[in-house]
Protein backbone atom coordinates (compact mmCIF):
# COMPACT_ATOMS: atom_id res chain seq x y z
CA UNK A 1 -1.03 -18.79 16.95
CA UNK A 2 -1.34 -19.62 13.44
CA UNK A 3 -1.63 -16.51 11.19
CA UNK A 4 -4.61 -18.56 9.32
CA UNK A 5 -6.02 -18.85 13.01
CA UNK A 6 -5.57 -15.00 13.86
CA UNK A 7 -7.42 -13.93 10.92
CA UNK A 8 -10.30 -15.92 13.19
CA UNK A 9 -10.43 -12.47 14.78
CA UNK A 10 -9.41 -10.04 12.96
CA UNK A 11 -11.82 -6.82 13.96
CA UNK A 12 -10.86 -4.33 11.64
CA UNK A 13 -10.73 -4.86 7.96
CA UNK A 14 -9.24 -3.78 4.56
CA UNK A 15 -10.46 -5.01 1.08
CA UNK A 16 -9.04 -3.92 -2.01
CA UNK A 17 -11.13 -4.75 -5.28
CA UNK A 18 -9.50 -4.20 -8.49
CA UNK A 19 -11.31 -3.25 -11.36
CA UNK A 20 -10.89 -6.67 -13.30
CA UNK A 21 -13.12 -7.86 -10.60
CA UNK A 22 -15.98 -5.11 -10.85
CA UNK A 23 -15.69 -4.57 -14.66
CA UNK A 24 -16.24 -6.97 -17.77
CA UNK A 25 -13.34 -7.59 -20.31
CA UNK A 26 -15.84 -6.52 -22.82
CA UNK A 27 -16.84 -3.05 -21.20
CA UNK A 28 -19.01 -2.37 -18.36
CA UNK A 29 -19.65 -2.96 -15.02
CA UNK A 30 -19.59 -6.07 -13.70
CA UNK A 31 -23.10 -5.52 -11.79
CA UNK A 32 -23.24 -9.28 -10.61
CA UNK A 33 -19.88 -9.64 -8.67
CA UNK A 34 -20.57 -6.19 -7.51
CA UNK A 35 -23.65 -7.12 -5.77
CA UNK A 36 -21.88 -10.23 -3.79
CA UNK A 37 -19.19 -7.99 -2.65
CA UNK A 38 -21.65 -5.51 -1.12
CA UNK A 39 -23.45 -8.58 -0.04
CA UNK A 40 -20.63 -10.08 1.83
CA UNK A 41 -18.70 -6.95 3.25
CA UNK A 42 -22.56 -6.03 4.46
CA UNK A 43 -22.91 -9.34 6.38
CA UNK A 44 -19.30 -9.24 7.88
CA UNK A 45 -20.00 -5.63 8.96
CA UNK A 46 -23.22 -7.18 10.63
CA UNK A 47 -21.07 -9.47 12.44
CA UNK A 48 -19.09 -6.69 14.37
CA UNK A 49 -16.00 -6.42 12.09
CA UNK A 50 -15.25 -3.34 10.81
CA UNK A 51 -15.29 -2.96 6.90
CA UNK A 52 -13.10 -0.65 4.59
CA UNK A 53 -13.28 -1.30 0.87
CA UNK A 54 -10.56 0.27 -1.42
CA UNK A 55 -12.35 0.17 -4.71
CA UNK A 56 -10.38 0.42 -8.33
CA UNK A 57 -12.37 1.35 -11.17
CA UNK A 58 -13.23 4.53 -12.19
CA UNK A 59 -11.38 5.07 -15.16
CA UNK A 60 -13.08 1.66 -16.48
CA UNK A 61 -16.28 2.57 -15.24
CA UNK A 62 -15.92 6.46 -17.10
CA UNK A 63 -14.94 5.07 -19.91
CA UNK A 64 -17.60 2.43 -20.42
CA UNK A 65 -20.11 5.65 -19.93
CA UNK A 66 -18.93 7.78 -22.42
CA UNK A 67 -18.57 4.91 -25.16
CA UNK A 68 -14.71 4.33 -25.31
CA UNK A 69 -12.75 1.07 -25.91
CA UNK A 70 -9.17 2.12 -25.14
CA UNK A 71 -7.48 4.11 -22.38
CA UNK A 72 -6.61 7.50 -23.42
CA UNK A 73 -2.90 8.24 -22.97
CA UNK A 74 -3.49 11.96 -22.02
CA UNK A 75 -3.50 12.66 -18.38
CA UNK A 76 -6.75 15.64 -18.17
CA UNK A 77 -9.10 12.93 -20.43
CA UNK A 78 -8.40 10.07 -17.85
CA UNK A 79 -8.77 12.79 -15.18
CA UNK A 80 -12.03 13.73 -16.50
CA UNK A 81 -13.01 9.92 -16.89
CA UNK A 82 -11.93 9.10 -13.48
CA UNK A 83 -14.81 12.25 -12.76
CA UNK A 84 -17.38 10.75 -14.77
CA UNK A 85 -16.75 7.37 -13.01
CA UNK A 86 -16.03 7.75 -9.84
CA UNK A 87 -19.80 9.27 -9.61
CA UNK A 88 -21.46 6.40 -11.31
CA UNK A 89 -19.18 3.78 -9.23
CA UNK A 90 -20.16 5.30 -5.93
CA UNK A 91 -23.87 5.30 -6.89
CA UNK A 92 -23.73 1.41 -7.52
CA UNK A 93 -22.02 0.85 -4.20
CA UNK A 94 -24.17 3.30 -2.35
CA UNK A 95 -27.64 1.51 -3.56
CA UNK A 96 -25.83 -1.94 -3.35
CA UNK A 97 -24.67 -1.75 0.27
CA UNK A 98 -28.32 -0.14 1.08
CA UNK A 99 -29.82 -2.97 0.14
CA UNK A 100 -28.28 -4.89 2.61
CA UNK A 101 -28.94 -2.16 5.61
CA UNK A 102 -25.49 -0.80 5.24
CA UNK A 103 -24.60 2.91 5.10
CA UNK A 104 -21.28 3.78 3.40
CA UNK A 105 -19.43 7.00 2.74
CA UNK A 106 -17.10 8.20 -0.09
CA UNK A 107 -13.61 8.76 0.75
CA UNK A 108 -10.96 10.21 -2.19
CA UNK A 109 -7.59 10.79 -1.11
CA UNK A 110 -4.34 11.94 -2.65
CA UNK A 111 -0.78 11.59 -2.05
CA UNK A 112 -0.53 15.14 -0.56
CA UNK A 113 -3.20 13.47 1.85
CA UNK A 114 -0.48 11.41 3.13
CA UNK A 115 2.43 13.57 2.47
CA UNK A 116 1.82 16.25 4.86
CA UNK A 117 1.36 15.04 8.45
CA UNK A 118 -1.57 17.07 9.58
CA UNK A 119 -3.68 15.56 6.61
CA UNK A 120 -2.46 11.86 6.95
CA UNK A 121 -3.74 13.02 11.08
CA UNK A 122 -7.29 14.34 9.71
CA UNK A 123 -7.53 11.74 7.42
CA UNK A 124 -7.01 8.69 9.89
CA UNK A 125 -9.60 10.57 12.17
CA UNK A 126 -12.01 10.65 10.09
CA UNK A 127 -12.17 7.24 8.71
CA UNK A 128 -11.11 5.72 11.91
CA UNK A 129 -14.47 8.30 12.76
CA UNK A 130 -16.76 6.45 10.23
CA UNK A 131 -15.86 3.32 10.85
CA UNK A 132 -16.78 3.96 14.67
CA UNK A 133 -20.44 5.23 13.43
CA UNK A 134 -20.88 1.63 11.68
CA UNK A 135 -20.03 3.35 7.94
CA UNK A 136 -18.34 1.42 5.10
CA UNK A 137 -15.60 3.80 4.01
CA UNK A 138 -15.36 3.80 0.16
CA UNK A 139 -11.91 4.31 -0.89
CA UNK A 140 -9.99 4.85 -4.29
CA UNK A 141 -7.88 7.69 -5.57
CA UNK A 142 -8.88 11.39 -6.16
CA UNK A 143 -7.99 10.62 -9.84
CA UNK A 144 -9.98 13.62 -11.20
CA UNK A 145 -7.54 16.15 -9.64
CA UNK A 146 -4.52 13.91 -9.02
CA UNK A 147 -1.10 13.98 -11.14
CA UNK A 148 1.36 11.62 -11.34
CA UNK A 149 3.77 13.31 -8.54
CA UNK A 150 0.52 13.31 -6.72
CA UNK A 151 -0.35 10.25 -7.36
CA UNK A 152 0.12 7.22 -4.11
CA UNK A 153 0.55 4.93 -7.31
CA UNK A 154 -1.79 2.33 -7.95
CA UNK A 155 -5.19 1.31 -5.54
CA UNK A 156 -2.77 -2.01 -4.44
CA UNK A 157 -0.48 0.26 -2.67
CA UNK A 158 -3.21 2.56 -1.88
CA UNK A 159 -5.06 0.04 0.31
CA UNK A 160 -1.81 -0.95 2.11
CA UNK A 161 -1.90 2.79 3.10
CA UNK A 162 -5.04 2.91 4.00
CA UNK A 163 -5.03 -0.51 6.13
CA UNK A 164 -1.16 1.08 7.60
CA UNK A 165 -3.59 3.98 8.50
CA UNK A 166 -6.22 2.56 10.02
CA UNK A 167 -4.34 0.12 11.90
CA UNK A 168 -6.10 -2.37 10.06
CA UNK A 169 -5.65 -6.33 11.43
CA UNK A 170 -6.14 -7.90 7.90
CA UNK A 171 -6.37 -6.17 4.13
CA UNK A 172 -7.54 -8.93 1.87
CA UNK A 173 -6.71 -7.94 -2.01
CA UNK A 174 -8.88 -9.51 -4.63
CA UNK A 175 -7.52 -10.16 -7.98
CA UNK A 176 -7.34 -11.96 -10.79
CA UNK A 177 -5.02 -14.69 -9.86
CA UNK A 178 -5.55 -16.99 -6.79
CA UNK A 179 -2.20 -15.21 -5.59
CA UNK A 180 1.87 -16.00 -5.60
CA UNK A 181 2.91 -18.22 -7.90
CA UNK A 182 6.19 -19.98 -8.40
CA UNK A 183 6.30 -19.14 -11.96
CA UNK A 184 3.70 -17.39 -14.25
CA UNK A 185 1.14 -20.22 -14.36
CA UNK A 186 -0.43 -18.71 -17.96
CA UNK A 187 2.99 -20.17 -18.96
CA UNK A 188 4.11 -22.66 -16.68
CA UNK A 189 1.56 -25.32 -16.48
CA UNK A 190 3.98 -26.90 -13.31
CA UNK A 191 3.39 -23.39 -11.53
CA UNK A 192 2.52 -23.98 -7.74
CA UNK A 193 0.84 -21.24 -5.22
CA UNK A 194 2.81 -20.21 -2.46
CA UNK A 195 0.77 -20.17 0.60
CA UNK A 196 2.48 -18.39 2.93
CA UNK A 197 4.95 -15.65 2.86
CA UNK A 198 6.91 -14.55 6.01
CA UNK A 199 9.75 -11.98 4.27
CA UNK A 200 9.80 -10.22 0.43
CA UNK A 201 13.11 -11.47 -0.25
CA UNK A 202 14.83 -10.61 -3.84
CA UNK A 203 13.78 -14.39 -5.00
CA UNK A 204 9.96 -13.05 -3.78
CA UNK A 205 10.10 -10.37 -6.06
CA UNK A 206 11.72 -12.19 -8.71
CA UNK A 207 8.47 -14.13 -9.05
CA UNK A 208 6.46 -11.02 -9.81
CA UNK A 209 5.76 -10.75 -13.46
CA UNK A 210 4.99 -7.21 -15.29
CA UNK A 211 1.27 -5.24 -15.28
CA UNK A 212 -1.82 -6.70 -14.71
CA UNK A 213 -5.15 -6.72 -16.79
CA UNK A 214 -5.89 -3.87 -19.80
CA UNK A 215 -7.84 -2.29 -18.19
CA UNK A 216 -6.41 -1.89 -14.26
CA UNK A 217 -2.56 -0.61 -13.49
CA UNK A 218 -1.81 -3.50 -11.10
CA UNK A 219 0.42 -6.76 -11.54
CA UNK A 220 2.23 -9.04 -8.88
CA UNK A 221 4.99 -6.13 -8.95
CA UNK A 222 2.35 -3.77 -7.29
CA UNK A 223 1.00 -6.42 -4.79
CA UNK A 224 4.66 -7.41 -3.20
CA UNK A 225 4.93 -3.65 -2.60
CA UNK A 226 1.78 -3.52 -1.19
CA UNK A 227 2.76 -6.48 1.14
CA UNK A 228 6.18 -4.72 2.30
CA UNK A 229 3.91 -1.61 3.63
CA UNK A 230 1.09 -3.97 5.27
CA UNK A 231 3.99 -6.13 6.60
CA UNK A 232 5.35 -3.37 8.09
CA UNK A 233 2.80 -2.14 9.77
CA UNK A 234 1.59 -4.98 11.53
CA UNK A 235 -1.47 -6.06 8.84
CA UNK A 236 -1.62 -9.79 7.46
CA UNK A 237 -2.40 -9.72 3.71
CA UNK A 238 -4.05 -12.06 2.03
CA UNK A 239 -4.34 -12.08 -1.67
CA UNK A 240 -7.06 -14.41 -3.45
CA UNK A 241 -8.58 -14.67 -6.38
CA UNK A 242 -11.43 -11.96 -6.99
CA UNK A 243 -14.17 -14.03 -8.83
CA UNK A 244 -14.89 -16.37 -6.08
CA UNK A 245 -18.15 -16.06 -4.22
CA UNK A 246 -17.43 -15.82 -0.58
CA UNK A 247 -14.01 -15.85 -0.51
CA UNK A 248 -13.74 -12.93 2.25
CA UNK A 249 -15.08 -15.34 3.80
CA UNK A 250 -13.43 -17.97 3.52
CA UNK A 251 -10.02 -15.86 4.42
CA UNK A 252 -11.57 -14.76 7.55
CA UNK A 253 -12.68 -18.16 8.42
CA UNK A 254 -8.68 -19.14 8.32
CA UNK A 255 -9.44 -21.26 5.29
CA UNK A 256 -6.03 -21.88 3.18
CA UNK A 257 -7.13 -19.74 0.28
CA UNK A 258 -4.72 -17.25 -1.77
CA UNK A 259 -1.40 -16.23 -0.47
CA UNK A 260 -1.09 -15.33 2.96
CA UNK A 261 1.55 -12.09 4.19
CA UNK A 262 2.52 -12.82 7.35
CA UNK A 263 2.74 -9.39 9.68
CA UNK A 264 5.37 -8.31 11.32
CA UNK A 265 5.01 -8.59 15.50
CA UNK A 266 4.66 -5.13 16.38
CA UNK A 267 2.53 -2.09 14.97
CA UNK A 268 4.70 1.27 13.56
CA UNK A 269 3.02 3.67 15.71
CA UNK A 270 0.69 6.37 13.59
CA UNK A 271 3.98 8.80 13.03
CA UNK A 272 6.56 6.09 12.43
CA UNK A 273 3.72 5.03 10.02
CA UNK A 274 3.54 8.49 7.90
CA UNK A 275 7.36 8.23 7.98
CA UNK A 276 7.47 5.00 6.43
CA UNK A 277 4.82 5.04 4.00
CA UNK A 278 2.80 8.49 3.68
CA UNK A 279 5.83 10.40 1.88
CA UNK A 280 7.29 10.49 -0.60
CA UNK A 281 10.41 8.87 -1.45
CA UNK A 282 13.30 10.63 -2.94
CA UNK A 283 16.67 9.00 -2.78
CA UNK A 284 18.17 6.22 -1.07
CA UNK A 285 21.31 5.56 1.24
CA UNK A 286 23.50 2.99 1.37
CA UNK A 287 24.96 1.58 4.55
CA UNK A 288 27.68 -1.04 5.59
CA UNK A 289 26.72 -3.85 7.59
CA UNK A 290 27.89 -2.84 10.71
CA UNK A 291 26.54 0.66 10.32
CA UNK A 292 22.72 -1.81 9.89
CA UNK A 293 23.54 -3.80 12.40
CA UNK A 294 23.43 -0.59 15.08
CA UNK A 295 20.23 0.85 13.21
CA UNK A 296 18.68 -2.73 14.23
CA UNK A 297 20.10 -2.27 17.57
CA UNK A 298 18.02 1.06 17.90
CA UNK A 299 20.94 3.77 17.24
CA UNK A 300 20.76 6.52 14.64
CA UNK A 301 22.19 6.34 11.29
CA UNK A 302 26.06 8.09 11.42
CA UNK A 303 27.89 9.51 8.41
CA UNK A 304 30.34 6.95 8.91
CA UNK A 305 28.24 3.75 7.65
CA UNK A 306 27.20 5.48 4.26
CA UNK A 307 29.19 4.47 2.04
CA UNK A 308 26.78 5.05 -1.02
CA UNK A 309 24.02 8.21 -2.11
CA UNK A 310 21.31 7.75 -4.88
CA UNK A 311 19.45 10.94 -5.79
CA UNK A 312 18.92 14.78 -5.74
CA UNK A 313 16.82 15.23 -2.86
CA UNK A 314 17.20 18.01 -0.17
CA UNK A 315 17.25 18.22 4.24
CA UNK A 316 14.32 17.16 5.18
CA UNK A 317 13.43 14.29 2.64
CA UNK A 318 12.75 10.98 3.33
CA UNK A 319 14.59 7.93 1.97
CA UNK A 320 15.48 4.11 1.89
CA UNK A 321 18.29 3.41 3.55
CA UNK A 322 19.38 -0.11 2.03
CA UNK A 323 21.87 -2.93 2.72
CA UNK A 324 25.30 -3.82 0.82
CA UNK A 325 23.21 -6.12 -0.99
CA UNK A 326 21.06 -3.55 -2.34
CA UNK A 327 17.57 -4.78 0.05
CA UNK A 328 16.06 -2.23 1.76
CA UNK A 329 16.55 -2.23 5.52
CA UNK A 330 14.91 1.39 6.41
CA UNK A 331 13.38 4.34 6.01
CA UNK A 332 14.18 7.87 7.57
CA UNK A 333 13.98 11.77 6.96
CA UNK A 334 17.24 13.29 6.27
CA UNK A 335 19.43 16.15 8.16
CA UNK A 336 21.31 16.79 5.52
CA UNK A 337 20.47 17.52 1.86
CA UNK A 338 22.46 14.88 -1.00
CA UNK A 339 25.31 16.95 -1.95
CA UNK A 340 26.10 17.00 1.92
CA UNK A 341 26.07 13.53 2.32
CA UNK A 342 27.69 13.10 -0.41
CA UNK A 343 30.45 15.32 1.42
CA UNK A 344 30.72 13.53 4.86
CA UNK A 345 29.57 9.92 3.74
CA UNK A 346 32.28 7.68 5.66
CA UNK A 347 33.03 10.41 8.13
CA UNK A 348 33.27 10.61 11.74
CA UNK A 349 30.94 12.35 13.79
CA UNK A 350 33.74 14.79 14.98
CA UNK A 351 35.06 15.57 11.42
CA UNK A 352 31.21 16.67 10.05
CA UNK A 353 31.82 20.55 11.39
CA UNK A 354 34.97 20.42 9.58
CA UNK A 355 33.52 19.80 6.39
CA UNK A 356 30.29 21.35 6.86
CA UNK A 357 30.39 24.45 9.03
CA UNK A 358 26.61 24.78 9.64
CA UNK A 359 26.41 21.74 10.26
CA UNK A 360 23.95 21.24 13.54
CA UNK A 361 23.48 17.49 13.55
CA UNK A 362 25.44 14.33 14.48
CA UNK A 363 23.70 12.41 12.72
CA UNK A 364 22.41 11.89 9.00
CA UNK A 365 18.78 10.07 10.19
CA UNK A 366 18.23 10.66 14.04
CA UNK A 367 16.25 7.19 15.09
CA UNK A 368 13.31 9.14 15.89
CA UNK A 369 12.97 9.66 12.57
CA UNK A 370 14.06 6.14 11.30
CA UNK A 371 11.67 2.98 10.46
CA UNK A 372 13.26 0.03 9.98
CA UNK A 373 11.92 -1.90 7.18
CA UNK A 374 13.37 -5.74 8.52
């Protein structure tokens, strides 16, 4: 089937707004657009899908209230603007999506949400929960309490979490641009979209430019990254262009809008999920190409492919295992702290003990802890 076609049926639903869509350049909330996107997420709800919206914002929103024009560079002030307008932000979409029959609840999550296993668990359940009682789960970033260890990053990458935990079919992100271009059309007037997009290769990301808007964290940078996680997990992503009336629509009709991610066949189960995407990473491993071509094949990762280690990180940690070419091909949680692997990188199983007299495992990533990435 066509991937346009399958988003025909796609039940379950992510959207991600970012807050040049809800907010004026000028200051404010942009009450208008606002509206239609309660309007239509209301009406597809109606219609038996089921509706998450990942909502940027509150920062914008916070400041607009208490009368500032520029982002303060001091982490407590945009905490306690993300507190001011988070409140005032939920209160729109609360009386918005009443209007319209449509009962929503507020859902601010963390990092630590996803780090720890039992919380990315209680988290799914209850938004998998709400969704089964008819609710619109509201979505953004605890940013009142959140610091930037904490933090999952930016509300692109959040909604690609939230769609990887929900088992979401399709997360649609609305921006400011109508989606992948071949060059920066602001400054190539001969820029074309891309349509479709089946891998993130290195010439994908080359395309990405830097940040996004003033007032919102987000660029094409943040976007690819969200499309590696949806990817992964079996979501289609569309990105289109936020200002357009009815173009959730118009995705889920299998209209050629935006740029369309193209999922991967099969879904990362919930706990290959959390592995993948709900910690953090903190180092990465480098691998030979025979030692990828048996992680492909379904065996575990062996001291004796590794023939590189980034980082400081300690047993126990997750990290990207990548390629000779420097692409990512995995993800996995370590047996063996950096300074070990360090130690019996290139290795044979058998020599391991001799080197490392506690050792206990074989190998550096058992595959029941590894998630390939390609």
């Amino acid at each position: 089937m066509d991937v346009r076609e399958g988003l025909k049926t796609a039940k379950r639903v992510v959207v991600k707004v970012g807050t040049s869509t809800i907010t004026r350049p000028a200051g404010g909330s942009n009450l208008v657009r606002m509206e239609e996107i309660a309007r239509e997420i209301a009406g597809l709800a109606d219609e038996g899908r089921e509706m998450v919206l990942v909502t940027s914002g509150a920062i914008a929103v916070g400041m607009n209230r208490m009368g500032l024009k520029t982002r303060p560079k001091d982490v407590s002030k945009r905490q306690a603007l993300a507190a001011v307008g988070q409140g005032v932000l939920m209160h729109l979409y609360e009386t918005m999506f009443a209007s319209y029959g449509q009962t929503t609840g507020q859902v601010l999550l963390t990092k630590e949400n996803s780090m720890r296993h039992n919380q990315y668990t209680n988290s799914r359940n209850a938004l998998l929960s709400m969704l089964s009682m008819g609710v619109v789960p509201v979505v953004n970033e605890n940013d009142a309490v959140s610091v930037d260890e904490l933090k999952i990053g930016d509300n692109d990458t959040l909604s690609a979490t939230v769609a990887s935990l929900v088992d979401a079919d399709a997360l649609i992100i609305l921006s400011d641009v109508d989606g992948l271009y071949t060059a920066n059309p602001q400054e190539h007037t001969d820029a074309k979209l891309i349509p479709e997009v089946r891998e993130i290769t290195p010439e994908i990301e080359g395309l990405a430019g830097g940040a996004g808007t003033e007032g919102g964290t987000g660029g094409m940078v943040t976007k690819l990254a969200a499309a590696k996680i949806a990817m992964s997990a079996g979501v289609t992503m569309v990105i289109a262009r936020g200002d357009t009336i009815g173009v959730m629509r118009e995705v889920l009709a299998g209209q050629n809008v935006g740029t369309v991610f193209v999922a991967k066949e099969e879904h990362l189960r919930a706990r290959k999920a959390w592995l993948a995407f709900g910690r953090h990473i903190e180092g990465n491993l480098t691998v030979d190409d025979g030692c990828a071509r048996a992680m492909r094949g379904g065996a575990s990762l062996l001291a004796a492919g590794i023939v590189g280690v980034d980082g400081d990180f300690a047993e126990k940690s997750t990290v990207r295992v990548l390629g000779t070419d420097g692409k990512e091909i995995a993800r996995g949680v370590v047996n063996y702290g950096a300074d070990e692997i360090r130690k019996i990188a290139g290795k044979k199983t058998k020599e391991i003990t001799a080197i490392l007299p506690d050792a206990t495992h074989d190998e550096v990533v058992h595959r029941d802890d590894l998630v390939m990435m390609v």
